[in-house]
C-alpha atoms as a PDB file:
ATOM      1  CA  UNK A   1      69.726-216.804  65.195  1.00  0.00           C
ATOM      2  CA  UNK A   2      69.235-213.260  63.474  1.00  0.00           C
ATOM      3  CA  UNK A   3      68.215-212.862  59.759  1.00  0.00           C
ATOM      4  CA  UNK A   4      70.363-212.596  56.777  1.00  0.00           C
ATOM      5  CA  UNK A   5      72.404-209.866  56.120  1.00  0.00           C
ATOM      6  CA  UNK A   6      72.696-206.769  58.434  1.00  0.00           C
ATOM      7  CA  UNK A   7      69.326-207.540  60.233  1.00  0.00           C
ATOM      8  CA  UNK A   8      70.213-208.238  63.360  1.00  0.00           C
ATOM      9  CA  UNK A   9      66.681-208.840  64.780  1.00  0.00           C
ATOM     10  CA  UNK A  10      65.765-211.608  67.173  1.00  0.00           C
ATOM     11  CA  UNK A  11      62.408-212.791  68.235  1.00  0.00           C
ATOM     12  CA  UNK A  12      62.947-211.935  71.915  1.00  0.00           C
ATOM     13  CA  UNK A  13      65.204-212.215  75.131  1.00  0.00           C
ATOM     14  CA  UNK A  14      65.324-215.894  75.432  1.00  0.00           C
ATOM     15  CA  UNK A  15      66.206-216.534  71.396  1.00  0.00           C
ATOM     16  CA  UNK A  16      68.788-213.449  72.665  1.00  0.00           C
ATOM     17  CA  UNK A  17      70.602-215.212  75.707  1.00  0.00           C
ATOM     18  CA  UNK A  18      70.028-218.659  74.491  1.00  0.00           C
ATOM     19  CA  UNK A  19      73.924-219.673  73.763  1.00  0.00           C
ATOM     20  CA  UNK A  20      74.894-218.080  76.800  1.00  0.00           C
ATOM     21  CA  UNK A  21      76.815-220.926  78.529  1.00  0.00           C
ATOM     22  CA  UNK A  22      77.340-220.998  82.700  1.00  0.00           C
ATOM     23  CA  UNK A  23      80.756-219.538  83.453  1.00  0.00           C
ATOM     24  CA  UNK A  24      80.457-216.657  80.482  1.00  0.00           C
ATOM     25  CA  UNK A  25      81.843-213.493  81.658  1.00  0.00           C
ATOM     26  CA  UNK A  26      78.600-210.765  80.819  1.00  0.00           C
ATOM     27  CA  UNK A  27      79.196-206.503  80.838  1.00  0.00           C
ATOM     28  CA  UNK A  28      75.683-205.251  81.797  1.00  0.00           C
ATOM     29  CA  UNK A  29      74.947-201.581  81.165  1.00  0.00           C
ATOM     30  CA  UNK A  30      72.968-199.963  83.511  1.00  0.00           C
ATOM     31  CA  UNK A  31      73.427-197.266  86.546  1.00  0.00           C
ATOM     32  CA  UNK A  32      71.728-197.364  89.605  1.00  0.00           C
ATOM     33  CA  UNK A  33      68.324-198.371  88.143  1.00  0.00           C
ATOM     34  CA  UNK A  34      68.508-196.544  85.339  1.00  0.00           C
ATOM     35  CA  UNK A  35      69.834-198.112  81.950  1.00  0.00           C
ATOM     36  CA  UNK A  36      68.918-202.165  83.413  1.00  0.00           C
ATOM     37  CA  UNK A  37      68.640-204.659  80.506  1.00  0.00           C
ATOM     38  CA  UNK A  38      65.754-205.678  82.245  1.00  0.00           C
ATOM     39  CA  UNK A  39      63.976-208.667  79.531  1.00  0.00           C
ATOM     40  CA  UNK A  40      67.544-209.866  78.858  1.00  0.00           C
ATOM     41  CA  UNK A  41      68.429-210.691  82.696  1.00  0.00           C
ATOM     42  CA  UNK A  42      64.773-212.216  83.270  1.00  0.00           C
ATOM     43  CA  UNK A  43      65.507-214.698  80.656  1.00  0.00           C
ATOM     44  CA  UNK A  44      68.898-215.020  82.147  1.00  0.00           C
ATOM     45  CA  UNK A  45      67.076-216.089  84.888  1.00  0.00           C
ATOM     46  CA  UNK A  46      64.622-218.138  83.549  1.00  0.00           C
ATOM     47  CA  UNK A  47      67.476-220.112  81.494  1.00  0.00           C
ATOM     48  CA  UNK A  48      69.380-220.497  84.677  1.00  0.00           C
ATOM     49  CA  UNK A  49      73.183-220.083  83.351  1.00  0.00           C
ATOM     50  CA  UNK A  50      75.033-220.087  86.271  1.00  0.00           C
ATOM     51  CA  UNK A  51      78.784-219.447  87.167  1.00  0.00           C
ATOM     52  CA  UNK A  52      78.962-216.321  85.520  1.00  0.00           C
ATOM     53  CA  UNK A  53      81.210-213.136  86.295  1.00  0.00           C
ATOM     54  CA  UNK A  54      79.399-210.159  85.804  1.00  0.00           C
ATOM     55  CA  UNK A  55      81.159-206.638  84.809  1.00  0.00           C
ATOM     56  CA  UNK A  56      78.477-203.958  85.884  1.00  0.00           C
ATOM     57  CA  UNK A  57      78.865-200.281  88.022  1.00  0.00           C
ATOM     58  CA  UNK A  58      76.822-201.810  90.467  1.00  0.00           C
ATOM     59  CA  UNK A  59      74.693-204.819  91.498  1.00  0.00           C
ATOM     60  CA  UNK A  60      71.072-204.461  90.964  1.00  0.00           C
ATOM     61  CA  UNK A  61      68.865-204.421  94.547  1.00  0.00           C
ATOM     62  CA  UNK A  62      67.594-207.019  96.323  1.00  0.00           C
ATOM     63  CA  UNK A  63      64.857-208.442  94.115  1.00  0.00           C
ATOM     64  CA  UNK A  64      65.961-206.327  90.691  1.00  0.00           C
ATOM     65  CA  UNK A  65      67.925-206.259  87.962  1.00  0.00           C
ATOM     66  CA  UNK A  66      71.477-208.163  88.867  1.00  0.00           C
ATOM     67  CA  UNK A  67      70.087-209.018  91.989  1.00  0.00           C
ATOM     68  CA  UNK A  68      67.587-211.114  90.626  1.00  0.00           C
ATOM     69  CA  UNK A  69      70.545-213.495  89.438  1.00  0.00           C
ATOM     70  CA  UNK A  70      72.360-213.071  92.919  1.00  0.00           C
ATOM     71  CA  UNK A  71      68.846-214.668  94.615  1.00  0.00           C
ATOM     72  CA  UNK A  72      69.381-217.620  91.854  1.00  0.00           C
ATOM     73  CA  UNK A  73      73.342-217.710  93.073  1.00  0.00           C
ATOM     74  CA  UNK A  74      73.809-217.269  89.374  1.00  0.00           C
ATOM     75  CA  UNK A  75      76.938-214.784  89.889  1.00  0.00           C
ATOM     76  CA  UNK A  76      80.079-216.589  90.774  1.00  0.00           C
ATOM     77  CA  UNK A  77      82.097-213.036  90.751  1.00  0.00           C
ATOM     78  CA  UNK A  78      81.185-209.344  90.567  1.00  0.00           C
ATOM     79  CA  UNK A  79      83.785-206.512  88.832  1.00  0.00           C
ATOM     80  CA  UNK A  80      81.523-203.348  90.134  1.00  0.00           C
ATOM     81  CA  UNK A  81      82.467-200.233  91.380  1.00  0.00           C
ATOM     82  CA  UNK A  82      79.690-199.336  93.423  1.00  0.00           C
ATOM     83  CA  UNK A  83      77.483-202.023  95.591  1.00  0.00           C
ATOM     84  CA  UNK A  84      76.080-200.209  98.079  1.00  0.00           C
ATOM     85  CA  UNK A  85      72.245-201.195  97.625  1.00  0.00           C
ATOM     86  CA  UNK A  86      72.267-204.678  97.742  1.00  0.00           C
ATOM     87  CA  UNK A  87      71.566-206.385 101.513  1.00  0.00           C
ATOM     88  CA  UNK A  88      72.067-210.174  99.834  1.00  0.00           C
ATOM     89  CA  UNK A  89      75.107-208.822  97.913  1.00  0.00           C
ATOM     90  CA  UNK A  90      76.829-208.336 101.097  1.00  0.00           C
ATOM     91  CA  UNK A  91      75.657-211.018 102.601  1.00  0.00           C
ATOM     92  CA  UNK A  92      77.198-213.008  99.449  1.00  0.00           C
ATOM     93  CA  UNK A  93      80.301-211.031  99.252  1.00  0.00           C
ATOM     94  CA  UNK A  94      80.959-211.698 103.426  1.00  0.00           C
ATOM     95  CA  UNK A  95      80.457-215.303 103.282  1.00  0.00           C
ATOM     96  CA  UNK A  96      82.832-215.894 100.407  1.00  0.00           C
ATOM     97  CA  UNK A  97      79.788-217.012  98.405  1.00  0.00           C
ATOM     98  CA  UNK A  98      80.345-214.388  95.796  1.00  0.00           C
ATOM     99  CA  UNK A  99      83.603-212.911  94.870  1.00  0.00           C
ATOM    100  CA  UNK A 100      84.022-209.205  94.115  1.00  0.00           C
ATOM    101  CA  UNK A 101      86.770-206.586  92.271  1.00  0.00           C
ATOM    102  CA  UNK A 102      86.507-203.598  93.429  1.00  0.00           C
ATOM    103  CA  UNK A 103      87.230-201.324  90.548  1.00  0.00           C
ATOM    104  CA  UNK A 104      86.873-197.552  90.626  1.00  0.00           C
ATOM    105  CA  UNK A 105      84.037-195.998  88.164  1.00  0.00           C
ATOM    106  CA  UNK A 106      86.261-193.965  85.713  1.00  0.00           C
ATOM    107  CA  UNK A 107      88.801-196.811  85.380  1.00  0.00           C
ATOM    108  CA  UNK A 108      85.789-199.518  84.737  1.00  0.00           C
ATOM    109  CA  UNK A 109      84.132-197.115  82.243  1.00  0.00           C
ATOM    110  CA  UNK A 110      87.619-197.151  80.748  1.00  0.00           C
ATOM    111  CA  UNK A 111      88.933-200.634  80.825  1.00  0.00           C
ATOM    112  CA  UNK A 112      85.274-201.551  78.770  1.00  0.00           C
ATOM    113  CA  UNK A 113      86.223-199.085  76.605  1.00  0.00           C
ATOM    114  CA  UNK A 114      89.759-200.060  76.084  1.00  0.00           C
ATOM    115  CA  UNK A 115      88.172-203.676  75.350  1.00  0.00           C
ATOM    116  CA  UNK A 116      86.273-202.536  72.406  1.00  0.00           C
ATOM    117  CA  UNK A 117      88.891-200.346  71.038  1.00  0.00           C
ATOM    118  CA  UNK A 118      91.597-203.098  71.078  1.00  0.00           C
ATOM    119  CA  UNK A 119      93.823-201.511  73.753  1.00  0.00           C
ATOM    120  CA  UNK A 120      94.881-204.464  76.705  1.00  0.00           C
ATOM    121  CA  UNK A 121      96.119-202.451  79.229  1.00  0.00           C
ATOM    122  CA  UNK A 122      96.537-198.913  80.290  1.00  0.00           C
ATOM    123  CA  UNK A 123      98.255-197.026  83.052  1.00  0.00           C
ATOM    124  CA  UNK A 124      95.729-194.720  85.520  1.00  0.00           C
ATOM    125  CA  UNK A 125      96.925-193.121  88.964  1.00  0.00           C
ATOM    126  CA  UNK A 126      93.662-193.744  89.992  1.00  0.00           C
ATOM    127  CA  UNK A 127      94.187-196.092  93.154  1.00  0.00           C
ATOM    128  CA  UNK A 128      97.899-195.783  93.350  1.00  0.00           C
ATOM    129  CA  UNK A 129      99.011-196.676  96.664  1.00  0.00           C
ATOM    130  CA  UNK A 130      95.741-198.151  98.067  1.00  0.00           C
ATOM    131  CA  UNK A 131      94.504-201.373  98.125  1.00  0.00           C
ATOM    132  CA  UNK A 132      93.339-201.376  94.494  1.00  0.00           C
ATOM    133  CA  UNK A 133      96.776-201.636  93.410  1.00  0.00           C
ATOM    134  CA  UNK A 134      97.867-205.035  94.905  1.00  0.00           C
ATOM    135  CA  UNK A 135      99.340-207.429  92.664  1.00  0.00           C
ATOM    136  CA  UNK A 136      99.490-204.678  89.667  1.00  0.00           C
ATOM    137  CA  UNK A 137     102.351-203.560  87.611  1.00  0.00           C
ATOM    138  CA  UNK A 138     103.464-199.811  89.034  1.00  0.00           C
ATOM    139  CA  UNK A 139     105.091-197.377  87.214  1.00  0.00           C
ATOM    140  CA  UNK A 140     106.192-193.927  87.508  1.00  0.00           C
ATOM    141  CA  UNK A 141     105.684-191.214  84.998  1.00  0.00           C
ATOM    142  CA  UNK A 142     106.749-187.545  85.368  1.00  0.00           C
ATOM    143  CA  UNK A 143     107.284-187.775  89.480  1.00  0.00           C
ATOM    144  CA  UNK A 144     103.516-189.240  89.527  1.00  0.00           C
ATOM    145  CA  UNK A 145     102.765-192.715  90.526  1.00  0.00           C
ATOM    146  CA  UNK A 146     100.405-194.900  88.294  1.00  0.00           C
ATOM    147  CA  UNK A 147      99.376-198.894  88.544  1.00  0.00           C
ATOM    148  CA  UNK A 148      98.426-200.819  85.200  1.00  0.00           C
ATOM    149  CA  UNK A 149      94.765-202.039  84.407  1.00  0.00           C
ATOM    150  CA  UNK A 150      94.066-204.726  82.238  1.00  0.00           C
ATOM    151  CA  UNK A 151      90.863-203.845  79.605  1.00  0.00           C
ATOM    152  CA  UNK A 152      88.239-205.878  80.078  1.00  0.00           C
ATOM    153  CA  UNK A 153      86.503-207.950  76.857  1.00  0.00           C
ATOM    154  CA  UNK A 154      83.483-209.763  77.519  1.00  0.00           C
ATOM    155  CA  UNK A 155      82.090-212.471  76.058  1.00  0.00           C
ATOM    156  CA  UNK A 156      78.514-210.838  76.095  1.00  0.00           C
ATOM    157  CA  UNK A 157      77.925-207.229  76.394  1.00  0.00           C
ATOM    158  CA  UNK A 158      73.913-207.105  77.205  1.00  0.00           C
ATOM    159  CA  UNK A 159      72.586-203.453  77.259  1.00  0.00           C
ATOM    160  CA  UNK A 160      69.261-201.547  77.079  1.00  0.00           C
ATOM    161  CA  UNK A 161      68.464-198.539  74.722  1.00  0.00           C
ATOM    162  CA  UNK A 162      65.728-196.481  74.026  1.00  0.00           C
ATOM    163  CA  UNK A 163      65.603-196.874  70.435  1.00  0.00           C
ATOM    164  CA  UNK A 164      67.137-198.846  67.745  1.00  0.00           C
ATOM    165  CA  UNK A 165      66.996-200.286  64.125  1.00  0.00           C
ATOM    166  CA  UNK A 166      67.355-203.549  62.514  1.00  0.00           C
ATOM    167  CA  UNK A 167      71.070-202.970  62.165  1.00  0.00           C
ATOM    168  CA  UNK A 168      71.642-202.388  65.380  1.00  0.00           C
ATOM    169  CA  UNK A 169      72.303-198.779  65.597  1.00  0.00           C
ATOM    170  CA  UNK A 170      71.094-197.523  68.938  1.00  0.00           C
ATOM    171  CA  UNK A 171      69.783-194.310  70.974  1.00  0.00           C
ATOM    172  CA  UNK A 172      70.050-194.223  74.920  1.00  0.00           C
ATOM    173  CA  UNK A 173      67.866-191.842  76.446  1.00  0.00           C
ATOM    174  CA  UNK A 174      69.126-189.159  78.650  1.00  0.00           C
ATOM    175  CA  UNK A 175      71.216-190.434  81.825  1.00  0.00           C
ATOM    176  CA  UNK A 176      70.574-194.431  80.678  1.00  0.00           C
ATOM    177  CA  UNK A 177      73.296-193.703  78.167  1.00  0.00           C
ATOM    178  CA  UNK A 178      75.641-194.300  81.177  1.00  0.00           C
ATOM    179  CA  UNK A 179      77.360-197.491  80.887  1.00  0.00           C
ATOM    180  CA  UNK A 180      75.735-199.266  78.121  1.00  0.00           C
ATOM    181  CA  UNK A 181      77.246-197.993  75.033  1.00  0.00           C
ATOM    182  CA  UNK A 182      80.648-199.032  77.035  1.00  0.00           C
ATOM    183  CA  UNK A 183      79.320-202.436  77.847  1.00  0.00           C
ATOM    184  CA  UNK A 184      78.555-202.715  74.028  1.00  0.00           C
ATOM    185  CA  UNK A 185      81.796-201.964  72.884  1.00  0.00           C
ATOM    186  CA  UNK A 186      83.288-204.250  75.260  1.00  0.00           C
ATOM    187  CA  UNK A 187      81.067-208.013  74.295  1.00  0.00           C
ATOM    188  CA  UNK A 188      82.384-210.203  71.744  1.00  0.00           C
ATOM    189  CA  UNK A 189      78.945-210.609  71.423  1.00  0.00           C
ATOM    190  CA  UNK A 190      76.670-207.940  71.956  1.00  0.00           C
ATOM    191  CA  UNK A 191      72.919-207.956  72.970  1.00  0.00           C
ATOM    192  CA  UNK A 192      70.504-205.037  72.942  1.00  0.00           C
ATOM    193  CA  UNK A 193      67.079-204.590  73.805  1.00  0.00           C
ATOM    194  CA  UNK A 194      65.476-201.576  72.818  1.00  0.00           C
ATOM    195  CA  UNK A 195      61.903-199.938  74.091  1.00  0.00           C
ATOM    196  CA  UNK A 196      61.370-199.274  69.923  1.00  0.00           C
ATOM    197  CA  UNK A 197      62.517-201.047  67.232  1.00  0.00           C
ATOM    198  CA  UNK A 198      62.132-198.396  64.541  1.00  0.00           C
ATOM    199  CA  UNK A 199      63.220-199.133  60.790  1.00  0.00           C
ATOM    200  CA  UNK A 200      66.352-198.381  59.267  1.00  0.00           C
ATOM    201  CA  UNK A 201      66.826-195.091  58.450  1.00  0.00           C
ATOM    202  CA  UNK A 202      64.285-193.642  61.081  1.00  0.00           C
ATOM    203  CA  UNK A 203      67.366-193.342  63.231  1.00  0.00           C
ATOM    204  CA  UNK A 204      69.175-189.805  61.921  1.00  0.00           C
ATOM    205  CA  UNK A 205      73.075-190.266  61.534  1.00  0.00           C
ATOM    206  CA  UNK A 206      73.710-187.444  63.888  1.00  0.00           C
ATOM    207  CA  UNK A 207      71.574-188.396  66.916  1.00  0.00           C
ATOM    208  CA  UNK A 208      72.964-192.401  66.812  1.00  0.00           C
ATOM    209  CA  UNK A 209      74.747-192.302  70.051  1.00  0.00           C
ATOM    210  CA  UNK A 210      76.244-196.110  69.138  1.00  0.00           C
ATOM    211  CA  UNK A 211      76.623-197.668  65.919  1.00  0.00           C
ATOM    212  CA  UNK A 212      74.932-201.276  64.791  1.00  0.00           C
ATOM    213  CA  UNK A 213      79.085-202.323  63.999  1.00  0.00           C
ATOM    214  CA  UNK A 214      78.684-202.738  68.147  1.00  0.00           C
ATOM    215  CA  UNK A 215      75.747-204.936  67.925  1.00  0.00           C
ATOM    216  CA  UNK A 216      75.071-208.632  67.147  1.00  0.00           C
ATOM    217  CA  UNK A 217      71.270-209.434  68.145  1.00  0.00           C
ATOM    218  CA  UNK A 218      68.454-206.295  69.081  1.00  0.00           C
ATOM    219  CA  UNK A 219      64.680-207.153  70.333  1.00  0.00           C
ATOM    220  CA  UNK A 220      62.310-205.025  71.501  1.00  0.00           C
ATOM    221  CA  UNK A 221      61.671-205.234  75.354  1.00  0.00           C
ATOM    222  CA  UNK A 222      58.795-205.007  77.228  1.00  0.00           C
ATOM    223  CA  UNK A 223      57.151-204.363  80.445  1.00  0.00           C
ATOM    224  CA  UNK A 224      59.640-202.099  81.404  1.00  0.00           C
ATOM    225  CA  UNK A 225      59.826-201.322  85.224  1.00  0.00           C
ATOM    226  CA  UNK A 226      62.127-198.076  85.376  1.00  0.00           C
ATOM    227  CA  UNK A 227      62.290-198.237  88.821  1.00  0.00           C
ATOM    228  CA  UNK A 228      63.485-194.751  90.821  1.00  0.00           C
ATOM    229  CA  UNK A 229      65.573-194.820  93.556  1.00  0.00           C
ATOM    230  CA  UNK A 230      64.914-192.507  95.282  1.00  0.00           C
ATOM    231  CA  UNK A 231      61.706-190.653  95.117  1.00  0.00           C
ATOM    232  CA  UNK A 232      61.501-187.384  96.921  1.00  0.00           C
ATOM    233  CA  UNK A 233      58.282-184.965  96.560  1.00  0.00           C
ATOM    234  CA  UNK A 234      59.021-181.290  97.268  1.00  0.00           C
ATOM    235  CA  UNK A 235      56.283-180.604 100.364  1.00  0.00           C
ATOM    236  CA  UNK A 236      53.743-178.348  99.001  1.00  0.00           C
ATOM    237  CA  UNK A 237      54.351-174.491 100.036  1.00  0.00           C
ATOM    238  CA  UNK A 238      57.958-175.116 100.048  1.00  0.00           C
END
């Protein structure tokens, strides 16, 4: 699918996502709206893989980014840890349509991380004694109590960056570093779309924020929405 040697360049999104089978598990970088691997999940949709457990902070909206694939009933099961802006998500979630695990933010960032670094499991008191810790393995360390999370490895980590080379070393831009570089480490195989695809050694060693080792196929995107939130204007006089 990519050319010889260390360039790692596809054609597009669809040559990108086009061994993606239904039931793959996929870590999506993104935050809110910022950070969305927007091309790759269109031609997600557009293939029409279904089945698939998704591991990303948070859904999408209705009618954007993840929730695009929820309106397909693409997603079989959601690992999030925040879902808050998504009316068909709940919908999904309430109905037993869609399963979901809950995960707190720090200890998703860091179960990603663990599965590119090659750890399997670490122990976090985060969620000790609530509901997140049914049906783990507890432990006490130093009088504190602390419940054992399993890392999570992917079989496709599909992110976004701002810029990136033929090798696959990437720059995120400001806050849409967030999860992606996480997500990266995390795939087996690893997608990235980039808004420029710059040659190698444009990129200087000091600002790469993740190397091209991470990376498998890169494209340059297009169309990007960047969507906001929530806009609010400052009334004028104030």
């Amino acid at each position: 699918m990519s050319q010889s040697g260390l360039d790692k360049r596809v054609e597009g999104a669809d040559a990108a996502v086009a061994d993606i089978q239904d039931g793959a598990m996929l870590a999506l970088g993104g935050f809110g709206l910022c950070g969305i691997p927007e091309n790759s999940i269109a031609a997600l949709v557009r293939k029409n893989v279904r089945g698939l457990t998704c591991v990303s902070n948070n859904a999408g909206v209705d009618g954007f980014g993840i929730g695009l694939m929820l309106e397909k009933r693409q997603v079989k099961k959601m690992v999030s840890s925040y879902v808050g802006e998504n009316k068909l998500f709940e919908t999904l979630v309430l109905s037993g349509e869609l399963e979901l695990e809950m995960t707190p933010q720090g200890t998703l960032a860091e179960r990603l991380r663990a599965g590119g670094a090659g750890i399997p499991a670490f122990f976090t008191p985060t969620g000790a004694g609530t509901k997140v810790a049914e049906g783990k393995e507890r432990r006490e360390f130093d009088g504190r109590k602390y419940i054992l999370e399993r890392a999570i490895i992917a079989d496709f980590g599909i992110v976004k960056a701002w810029r990136g080379d033929a090798q696959g070393n990437l720059v995120f831009r400001k806050t849409s570093r967030n999860f992606n570089p996480l997500c990266a480490m995390s795939g087996r195989i690893t997608i990235a779309e980039v808004e420029e695809l710059v040659p190698v050694g444009a990129l200087l060693p000091d600002e790469i924020h993740l190397p091209g080792v991470y990376v498998h196929r890169i494209f340059q995107g297009k169309g990007y929405e960047k969507r906001i939130e929530r806009r609010v204007i400052r009334k004028a006089g104030n």
